[in-house]
N, C-alpha and C. Protein backbone atom coordinates (compact mmCIF):
# COMPACT_ATOMS: atom_id res chain seq x y z
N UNK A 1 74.02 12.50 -37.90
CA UNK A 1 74.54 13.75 -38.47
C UNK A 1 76.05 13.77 -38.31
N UNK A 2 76.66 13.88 -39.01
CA UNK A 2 78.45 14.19 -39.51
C UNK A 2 78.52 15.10 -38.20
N UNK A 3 79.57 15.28 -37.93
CA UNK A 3 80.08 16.60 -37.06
C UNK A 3 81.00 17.48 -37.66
N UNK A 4 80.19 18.39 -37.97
CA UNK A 4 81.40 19.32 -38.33
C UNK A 4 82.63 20.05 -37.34
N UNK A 5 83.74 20.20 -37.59
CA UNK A 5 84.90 20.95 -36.90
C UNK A 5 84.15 21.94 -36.55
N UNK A 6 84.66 23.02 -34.99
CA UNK A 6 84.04 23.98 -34.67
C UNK A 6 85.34 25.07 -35.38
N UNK A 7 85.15 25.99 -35.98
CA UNK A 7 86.22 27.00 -36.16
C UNK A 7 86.23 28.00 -35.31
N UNK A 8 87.37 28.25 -35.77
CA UNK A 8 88.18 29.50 -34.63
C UNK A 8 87.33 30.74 -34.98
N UNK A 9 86.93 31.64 -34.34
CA UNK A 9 86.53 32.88 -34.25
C UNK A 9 86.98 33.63 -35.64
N UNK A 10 88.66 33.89 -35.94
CA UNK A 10 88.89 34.03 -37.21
C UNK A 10 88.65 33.40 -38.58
N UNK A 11 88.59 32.19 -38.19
CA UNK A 11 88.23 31.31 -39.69
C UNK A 11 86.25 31.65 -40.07
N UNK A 12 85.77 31.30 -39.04
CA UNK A 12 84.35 31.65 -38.78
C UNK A 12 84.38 33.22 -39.68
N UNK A 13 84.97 34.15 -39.30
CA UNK A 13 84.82 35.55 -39.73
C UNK A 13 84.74 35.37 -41.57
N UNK A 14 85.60 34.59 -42.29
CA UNK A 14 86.22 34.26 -43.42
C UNK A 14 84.37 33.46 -43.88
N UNK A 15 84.56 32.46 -43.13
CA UNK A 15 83.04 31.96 -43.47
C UNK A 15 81.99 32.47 -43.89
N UNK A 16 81.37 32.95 -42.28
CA UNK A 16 80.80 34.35 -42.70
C UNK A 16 80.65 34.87 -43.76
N UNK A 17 81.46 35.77 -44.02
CA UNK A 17 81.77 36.78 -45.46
C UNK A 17 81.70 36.27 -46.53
N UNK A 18 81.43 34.64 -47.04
CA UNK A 18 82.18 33.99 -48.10
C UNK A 18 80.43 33.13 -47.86
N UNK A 19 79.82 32.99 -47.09
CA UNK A 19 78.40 32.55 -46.84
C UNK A 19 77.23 33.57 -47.34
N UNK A 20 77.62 34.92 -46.96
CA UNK A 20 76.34 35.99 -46.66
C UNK A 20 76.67 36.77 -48.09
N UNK A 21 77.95 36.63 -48.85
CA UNK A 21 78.25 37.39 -50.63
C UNK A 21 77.46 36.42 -51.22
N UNK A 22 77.07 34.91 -50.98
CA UNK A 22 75.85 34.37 -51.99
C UNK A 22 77.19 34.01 -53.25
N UNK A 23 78.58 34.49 -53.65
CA UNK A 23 79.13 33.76 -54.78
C UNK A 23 80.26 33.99 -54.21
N UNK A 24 81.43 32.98 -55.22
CA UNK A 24 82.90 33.39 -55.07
C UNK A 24 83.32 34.58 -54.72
N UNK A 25 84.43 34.61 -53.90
CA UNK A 25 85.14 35.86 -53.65
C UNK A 25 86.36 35.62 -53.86
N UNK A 26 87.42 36.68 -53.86
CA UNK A 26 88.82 36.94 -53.86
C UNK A 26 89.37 37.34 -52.40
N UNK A 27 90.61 36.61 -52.50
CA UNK A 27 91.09 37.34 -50.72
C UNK A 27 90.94 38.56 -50.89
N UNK A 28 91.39 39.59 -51.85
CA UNK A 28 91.12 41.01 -51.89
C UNK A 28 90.08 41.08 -51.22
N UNK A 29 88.73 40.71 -51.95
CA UNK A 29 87.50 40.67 -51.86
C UNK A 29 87.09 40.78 -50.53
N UNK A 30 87.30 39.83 -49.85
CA UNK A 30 87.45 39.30 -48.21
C UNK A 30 87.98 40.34 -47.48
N UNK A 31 89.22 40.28 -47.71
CA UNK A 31 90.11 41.63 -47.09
C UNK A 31 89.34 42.87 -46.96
N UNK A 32 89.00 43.47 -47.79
CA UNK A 32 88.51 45.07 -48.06
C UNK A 32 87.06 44.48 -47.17
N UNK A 33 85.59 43.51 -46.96
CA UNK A 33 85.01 43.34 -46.32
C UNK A 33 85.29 43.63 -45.14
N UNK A 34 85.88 43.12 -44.42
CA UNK A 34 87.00 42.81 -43.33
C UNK A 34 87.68 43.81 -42.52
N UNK A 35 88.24 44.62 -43.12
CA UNK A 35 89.13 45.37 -43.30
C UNK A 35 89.16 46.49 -42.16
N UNK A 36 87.64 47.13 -41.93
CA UNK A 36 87.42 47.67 -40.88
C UNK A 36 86.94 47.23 -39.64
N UNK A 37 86.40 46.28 -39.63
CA UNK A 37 86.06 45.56 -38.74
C UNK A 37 87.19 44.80 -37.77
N UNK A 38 88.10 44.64 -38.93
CA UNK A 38 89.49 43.03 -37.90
C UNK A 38 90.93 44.25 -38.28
N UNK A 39 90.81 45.08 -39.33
CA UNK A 39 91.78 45.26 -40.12
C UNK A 39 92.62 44.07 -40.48
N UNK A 40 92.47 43.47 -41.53
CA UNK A 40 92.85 42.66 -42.09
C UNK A 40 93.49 42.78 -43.43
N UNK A 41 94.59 41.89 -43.66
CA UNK A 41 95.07 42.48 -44.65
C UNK A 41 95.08 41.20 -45.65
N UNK A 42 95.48 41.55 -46.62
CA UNK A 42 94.86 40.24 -47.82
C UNK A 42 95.90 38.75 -47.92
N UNK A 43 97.03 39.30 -46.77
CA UNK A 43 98.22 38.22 -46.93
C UNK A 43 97.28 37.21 -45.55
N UNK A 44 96.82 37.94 -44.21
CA UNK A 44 96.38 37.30 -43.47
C UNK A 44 95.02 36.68 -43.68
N UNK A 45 94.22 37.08 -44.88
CA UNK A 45 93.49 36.19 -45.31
C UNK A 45 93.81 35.51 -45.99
N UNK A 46 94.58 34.89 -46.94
CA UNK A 46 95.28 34.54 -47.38
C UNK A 46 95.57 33.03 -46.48
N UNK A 47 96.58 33.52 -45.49
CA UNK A 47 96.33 32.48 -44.47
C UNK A 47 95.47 31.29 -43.60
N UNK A 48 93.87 32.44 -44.12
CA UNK A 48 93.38 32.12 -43.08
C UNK A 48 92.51 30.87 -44.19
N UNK A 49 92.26 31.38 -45.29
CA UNK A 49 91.96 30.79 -46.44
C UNK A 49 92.57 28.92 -47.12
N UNK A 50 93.41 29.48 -46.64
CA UNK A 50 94.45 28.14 -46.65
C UNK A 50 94.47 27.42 -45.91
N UNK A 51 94.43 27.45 -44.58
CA UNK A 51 93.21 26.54 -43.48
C UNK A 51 92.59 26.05 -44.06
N UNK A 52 91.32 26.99 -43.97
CA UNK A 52 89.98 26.49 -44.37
C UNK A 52 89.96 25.44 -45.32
N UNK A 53 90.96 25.71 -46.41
CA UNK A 53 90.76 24.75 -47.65
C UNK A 53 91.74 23.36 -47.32
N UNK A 54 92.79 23.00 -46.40
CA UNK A 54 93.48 22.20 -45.96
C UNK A 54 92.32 21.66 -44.87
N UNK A 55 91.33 22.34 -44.44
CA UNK A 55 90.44 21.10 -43.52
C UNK A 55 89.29 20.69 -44.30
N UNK A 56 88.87 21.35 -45.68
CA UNK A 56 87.46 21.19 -46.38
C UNK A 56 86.28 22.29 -46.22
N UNK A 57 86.88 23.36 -45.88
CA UNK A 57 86.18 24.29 -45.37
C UNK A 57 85.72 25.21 -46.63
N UNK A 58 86.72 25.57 -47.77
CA UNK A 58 86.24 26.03 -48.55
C UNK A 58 87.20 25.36 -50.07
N UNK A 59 86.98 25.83 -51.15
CA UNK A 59 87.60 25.55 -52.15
C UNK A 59 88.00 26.87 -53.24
N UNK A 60 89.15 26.35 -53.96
CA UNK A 60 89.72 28.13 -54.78
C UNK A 60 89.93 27.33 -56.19
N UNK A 61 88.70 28.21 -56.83
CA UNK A 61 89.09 27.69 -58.31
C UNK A 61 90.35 28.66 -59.14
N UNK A 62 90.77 28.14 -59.25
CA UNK A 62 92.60 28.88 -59.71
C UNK A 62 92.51 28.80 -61.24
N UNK A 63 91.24 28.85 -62.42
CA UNK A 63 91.03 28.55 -63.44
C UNK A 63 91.22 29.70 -63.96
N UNK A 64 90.83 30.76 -63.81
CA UNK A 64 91.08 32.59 -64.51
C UNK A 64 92.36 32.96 -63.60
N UNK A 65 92.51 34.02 -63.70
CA UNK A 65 93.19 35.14 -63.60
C UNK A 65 93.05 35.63 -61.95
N UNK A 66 91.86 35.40 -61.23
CA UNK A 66 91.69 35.48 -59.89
C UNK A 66 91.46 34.11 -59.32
N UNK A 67 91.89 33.88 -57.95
CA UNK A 67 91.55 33.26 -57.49
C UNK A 67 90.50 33.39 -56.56
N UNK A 68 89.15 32.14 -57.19
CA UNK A 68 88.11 32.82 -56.30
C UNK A 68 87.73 31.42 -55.57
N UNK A 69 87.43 32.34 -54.47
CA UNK A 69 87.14 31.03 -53.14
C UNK A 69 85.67 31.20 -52.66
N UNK A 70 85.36 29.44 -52.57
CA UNK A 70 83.52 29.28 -52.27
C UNK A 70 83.65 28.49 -51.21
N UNK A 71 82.38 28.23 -50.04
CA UNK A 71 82.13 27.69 -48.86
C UNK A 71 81.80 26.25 -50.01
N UNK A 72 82.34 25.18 -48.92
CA UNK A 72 82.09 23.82 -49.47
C UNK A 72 81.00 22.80 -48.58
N UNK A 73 80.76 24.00 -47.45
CA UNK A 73 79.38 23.19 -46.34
C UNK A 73 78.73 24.49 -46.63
N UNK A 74 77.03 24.21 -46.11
CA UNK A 74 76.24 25.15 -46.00
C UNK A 74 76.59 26.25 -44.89
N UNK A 75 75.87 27.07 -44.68
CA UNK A 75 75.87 27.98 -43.47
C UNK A 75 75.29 27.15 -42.43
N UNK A 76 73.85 26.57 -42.57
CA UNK A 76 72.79 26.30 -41.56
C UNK A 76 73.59 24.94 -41.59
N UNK A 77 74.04 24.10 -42.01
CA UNK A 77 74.56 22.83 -41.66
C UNK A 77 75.83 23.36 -40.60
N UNK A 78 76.47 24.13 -40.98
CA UNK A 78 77.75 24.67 -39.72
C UNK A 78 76.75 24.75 -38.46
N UNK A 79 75.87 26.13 -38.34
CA UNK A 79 75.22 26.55 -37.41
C UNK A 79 74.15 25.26 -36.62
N UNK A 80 73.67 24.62 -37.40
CA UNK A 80 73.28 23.05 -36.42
C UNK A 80 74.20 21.94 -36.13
N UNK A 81 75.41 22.14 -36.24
CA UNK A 81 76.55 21.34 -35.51
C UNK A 81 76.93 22.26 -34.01
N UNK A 82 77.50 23.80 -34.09
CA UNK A 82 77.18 24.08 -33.23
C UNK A 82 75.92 24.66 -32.82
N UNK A 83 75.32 24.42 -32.83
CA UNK A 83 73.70 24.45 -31.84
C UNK A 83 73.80 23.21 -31.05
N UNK A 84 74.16 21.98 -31.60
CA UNK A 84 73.70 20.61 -31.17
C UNK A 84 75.43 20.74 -29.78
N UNK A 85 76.44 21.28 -29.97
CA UNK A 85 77.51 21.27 -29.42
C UNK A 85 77.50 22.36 -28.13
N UNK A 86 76.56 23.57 -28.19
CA UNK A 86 75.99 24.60 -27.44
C UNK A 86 75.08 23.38 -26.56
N UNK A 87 74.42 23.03 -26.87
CA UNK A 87 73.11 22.33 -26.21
C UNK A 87 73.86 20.87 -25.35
N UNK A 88 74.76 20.29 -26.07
CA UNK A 88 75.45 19.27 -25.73
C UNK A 88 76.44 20.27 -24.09
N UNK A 89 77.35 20.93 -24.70
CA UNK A 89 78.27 21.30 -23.25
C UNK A 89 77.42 22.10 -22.35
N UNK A 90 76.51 23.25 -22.71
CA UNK A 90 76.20 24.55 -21.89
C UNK A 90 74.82 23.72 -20.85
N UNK A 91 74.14 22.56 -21.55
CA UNK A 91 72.68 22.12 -21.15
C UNK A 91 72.24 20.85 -21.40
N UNK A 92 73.64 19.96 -20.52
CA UNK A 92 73.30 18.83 -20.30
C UNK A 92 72.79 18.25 -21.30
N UNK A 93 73.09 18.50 -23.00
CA UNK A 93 72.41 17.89 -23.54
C UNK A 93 70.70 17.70 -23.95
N UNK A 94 70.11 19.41 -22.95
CA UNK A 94 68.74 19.31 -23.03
C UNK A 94 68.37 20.82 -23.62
N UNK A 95 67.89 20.97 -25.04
CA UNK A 95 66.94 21.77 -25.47
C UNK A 95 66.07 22.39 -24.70
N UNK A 96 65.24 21.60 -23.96
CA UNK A 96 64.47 22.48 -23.08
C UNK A 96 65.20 23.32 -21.96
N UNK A 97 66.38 22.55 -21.53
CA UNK A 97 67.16 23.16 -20.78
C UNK A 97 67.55 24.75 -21.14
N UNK A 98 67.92 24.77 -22.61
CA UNK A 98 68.59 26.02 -22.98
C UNK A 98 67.58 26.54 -23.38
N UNK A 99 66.23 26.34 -23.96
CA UNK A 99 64.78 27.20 -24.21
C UNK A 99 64.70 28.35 -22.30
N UNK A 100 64.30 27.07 -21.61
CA UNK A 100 64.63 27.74 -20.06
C UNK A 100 65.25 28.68 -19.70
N UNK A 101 66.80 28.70 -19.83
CA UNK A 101 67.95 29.51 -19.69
C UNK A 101 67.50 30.62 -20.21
N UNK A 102 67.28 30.74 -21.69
CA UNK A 102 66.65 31.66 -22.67
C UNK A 102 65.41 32.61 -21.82
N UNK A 103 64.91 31.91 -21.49
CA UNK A 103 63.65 32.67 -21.27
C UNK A 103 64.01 33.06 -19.90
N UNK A 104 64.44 32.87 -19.00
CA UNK A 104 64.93 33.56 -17.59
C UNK A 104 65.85 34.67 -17.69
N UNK A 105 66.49 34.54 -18.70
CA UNK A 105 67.53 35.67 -18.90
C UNK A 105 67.10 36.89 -19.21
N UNK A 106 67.70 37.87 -18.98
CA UNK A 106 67.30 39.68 -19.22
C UNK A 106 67.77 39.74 -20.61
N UNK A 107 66.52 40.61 -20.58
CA UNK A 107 67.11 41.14 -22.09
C UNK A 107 66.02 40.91 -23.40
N UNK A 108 65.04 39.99 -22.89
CA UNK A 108 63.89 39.25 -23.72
C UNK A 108 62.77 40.39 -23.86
N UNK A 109 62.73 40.95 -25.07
CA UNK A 109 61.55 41.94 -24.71
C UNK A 109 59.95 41.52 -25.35
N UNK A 110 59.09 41.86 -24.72
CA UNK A 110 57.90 41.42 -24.76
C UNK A 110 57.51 40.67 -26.40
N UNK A 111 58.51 41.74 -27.37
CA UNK A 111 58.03 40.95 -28.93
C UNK A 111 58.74 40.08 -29.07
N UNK A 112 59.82 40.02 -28.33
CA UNK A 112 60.66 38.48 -28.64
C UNK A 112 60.03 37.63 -27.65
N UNK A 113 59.20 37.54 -26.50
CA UNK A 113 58.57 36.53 -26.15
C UNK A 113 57.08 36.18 -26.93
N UNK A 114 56.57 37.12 -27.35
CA UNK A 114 55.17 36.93 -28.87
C UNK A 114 55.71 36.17 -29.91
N UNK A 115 56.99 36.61 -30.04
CA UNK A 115 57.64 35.65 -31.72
C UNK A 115 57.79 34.21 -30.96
N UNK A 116 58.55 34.11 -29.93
CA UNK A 116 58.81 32.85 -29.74
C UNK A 116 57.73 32.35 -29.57
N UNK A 117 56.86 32.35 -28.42
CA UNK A 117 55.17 31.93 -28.30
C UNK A 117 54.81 31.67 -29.74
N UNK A 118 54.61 32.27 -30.81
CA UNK A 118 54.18 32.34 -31.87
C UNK A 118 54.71 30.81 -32.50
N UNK A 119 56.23 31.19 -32.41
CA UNK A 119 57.11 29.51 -33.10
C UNK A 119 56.81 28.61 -32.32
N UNK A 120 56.45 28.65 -30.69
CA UNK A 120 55.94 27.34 -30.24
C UNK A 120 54.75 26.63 -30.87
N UNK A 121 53.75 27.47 -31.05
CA UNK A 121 52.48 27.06 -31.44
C UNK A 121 52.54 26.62 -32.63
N UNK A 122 53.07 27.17 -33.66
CA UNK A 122 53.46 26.77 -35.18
C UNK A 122 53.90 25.76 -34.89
N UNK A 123 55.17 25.09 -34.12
CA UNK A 123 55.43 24.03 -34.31
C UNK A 123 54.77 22.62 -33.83
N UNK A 124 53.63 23.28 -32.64
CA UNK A 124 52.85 22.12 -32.13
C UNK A 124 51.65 21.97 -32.79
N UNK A 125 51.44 22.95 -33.75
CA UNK A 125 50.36 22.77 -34.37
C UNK A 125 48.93 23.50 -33.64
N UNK A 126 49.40 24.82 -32.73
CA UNK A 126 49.01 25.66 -32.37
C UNK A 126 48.40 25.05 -31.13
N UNK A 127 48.56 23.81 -30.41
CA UNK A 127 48.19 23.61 -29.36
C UNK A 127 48.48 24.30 -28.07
């Protein structure tokens, strides 16, 4: 598997937003999303946009009148680079390790231990 770059918290945000709209957007576009959450303004996306597309992160078709910008990796291909990079630094490299962690920790309530139980068995074939 390729490794993808991990992004910065801000570029990630840009991702995000430009992953979960399903089509092109405009920095406007982005911006006004954004906007309450980071307050962001359309010059600092703008910026942040221009990254992204100087590492391969996204692309801006400049063919109309707007410039509209699309993700050039999947979502779930980002999110299983870091999963595999979570699992690699936080757990020795061991899945079961971080399943463990998971399940000792507070906060797990009885239907999130039924769902997970549930995905174990699905995946072993209900053994």
């Amino acid at each position: 598997m390729k490794t993808i770059e991990r992004l910065p918290e801000s570029e990630l945000e840009i991702m995000l937003t430009l992953w979960h709209a399903g089509e092109p957007l405009t920095a406007g576009e982005i911006a006004k999303e954004l906007a309450e959450s980071h307050g962001w303004k359309t010059g600092t996306v703008h910026v942040l946009l221009e990254r992204l597309g100087e590492r391969g992160f996204v692309t801006c078709d400049k063919s109309g009148y707007k410039h509209l910008f699309s993700p050039t990796i999947k979502e779930s291909d980002y999110r299983k680079g870091e999963e595999h990079t979570i699992i690699r630094r936080f757990f020795g490299g061991s899945a079961k390790n971080m399943i463990a962690s998971l399940l000792n920790a507070d906060g797990l309530s009885d239907e999130d231990l039924e769902e997970l139980s549930a995905m174990l068995k699905k995946k072993t074939g209900g053994k």
